[in-house]
Protein backbone atom coordinates (compact mmCIF):
# COMPACT_ATOMS: atom_id res chain seq x y z
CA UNK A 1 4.00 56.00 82.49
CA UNK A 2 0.72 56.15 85.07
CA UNK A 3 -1.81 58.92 84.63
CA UNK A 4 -0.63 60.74 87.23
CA UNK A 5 3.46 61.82 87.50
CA UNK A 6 5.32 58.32 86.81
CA UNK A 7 5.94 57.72 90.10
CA UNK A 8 3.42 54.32 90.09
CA UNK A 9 5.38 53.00 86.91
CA UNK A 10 9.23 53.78 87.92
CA UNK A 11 8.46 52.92 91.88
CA UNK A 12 5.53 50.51 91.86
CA UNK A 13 3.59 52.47 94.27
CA UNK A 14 0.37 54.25 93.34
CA UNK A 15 0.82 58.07 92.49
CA UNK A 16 0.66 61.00 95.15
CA UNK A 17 -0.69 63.74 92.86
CA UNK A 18 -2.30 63.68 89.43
CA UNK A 19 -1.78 66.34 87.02
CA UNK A 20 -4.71 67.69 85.14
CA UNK A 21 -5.02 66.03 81.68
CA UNK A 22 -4.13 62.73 84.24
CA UNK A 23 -7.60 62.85 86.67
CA UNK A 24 -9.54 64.32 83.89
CA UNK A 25 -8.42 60.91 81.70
CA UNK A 26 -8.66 59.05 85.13
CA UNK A 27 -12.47 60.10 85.42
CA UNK A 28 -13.30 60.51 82.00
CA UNK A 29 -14.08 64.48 82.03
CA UNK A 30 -12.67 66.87 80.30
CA UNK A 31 -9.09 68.90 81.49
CA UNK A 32 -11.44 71.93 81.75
CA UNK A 33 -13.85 70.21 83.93
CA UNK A 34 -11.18 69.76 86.33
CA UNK A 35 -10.00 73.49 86.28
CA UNK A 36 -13.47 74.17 86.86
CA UNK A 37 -13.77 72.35 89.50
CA UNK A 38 -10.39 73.89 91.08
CA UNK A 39 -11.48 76.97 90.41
CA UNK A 40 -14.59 76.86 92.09
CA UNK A 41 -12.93 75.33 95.00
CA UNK A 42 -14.12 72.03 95.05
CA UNK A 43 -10.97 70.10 94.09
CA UNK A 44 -7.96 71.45 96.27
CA UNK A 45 -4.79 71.75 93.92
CA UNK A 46 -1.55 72.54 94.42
CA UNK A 47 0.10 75.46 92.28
CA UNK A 48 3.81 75.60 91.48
CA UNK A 49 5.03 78.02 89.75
CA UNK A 50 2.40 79.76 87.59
CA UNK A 51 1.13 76.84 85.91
CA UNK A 52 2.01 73.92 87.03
CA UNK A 53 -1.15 72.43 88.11
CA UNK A 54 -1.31 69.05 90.88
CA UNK A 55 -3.70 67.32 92.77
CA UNK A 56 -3.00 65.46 96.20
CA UNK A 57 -4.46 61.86 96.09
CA UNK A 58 -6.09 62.87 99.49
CA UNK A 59 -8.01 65.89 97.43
CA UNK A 60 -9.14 63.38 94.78
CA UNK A 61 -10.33 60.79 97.27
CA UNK A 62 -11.72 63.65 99.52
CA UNK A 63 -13.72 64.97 96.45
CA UNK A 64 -14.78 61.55 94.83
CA UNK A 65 -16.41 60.76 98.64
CA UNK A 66 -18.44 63.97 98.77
CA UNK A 67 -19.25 63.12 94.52
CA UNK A 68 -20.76 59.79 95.96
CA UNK A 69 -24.52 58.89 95.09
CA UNK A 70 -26.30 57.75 98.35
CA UNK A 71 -28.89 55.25 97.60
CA UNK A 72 -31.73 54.84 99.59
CA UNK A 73 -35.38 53.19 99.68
CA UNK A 74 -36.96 56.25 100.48
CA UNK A 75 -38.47 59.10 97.62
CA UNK A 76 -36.79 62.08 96.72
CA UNK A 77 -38.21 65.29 98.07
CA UNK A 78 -39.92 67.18 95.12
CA UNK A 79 -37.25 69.31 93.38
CA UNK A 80 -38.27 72.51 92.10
CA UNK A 81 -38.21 71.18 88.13
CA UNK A 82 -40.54 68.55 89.50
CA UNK A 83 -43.26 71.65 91.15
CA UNK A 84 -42.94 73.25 87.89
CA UNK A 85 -44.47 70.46 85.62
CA UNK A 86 -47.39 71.13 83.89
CA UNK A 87 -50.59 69.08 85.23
CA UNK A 88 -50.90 65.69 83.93
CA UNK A 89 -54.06 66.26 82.31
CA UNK A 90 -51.94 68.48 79.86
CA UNK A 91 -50.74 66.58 77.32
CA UNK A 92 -48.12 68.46 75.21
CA UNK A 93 -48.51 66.06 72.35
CA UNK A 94 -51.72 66.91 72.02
CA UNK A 95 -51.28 70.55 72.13
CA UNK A 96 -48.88 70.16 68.92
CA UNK A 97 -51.53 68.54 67.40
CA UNK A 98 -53.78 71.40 67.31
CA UNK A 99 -56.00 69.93 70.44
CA UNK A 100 -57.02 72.38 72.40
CA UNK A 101 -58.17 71.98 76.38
CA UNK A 102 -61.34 72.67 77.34
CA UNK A 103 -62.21 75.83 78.67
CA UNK A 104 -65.14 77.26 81.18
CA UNK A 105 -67.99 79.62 79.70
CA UNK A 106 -67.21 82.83 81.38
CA UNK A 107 -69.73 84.25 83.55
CA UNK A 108 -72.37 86.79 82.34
CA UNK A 109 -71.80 89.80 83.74
């Protein structure tokens, strides 16, 4: 039996639509990872019935090329984790260690 419906082991042709528990085993997520990712509507699924869940080959192939890292030479843009770093003159390690930075005399008023 194939991960998807059976049809790849009784026919010898590769499977049309994968159930849930089948692509989530397939990609090595979890079943609810799928649903989640039905749900939200980036995996288009079939429903028959009220719970029988299936997913086209087309979908999965559709979804896995959009899921694709591109690779390039050039740097990533700043993300907004990276604007949000503390300088690197602060050293957290330090901090823990009861070091304190510096800090200006405040004016006289």
């Amino acid at each position: 039996m194939s991960l998807a419906t059976g049809v790849e082991a009784s026919t010898g042709h590769a499977a049309q639509v994968y159930t849930v528990a089948g692509l989530a085993a397939l990609w090595g997520v979890s079943d609810q990872f799928i649903y989640d990712e039905i749900r939200r509507g980036k995996l288009n699924a079939m429903r028959f019935g009220g719970k029988l869940l299936r997913v086209r080959r087309d979908a999965v192939e559709e979804y896995e090329q959009r899921a694709s890292l591109v690779v390039t030479d050039e740097p990533a843009e700043p993300t907004i984790h990276d604007l949000c770093q503390p300088p690197p003159s602060f050293s957290a390690g330090a901090a823990r260690h009861g070091m304190r930075l510096e800090r200006r005399a405040r004016p006289a008023r």
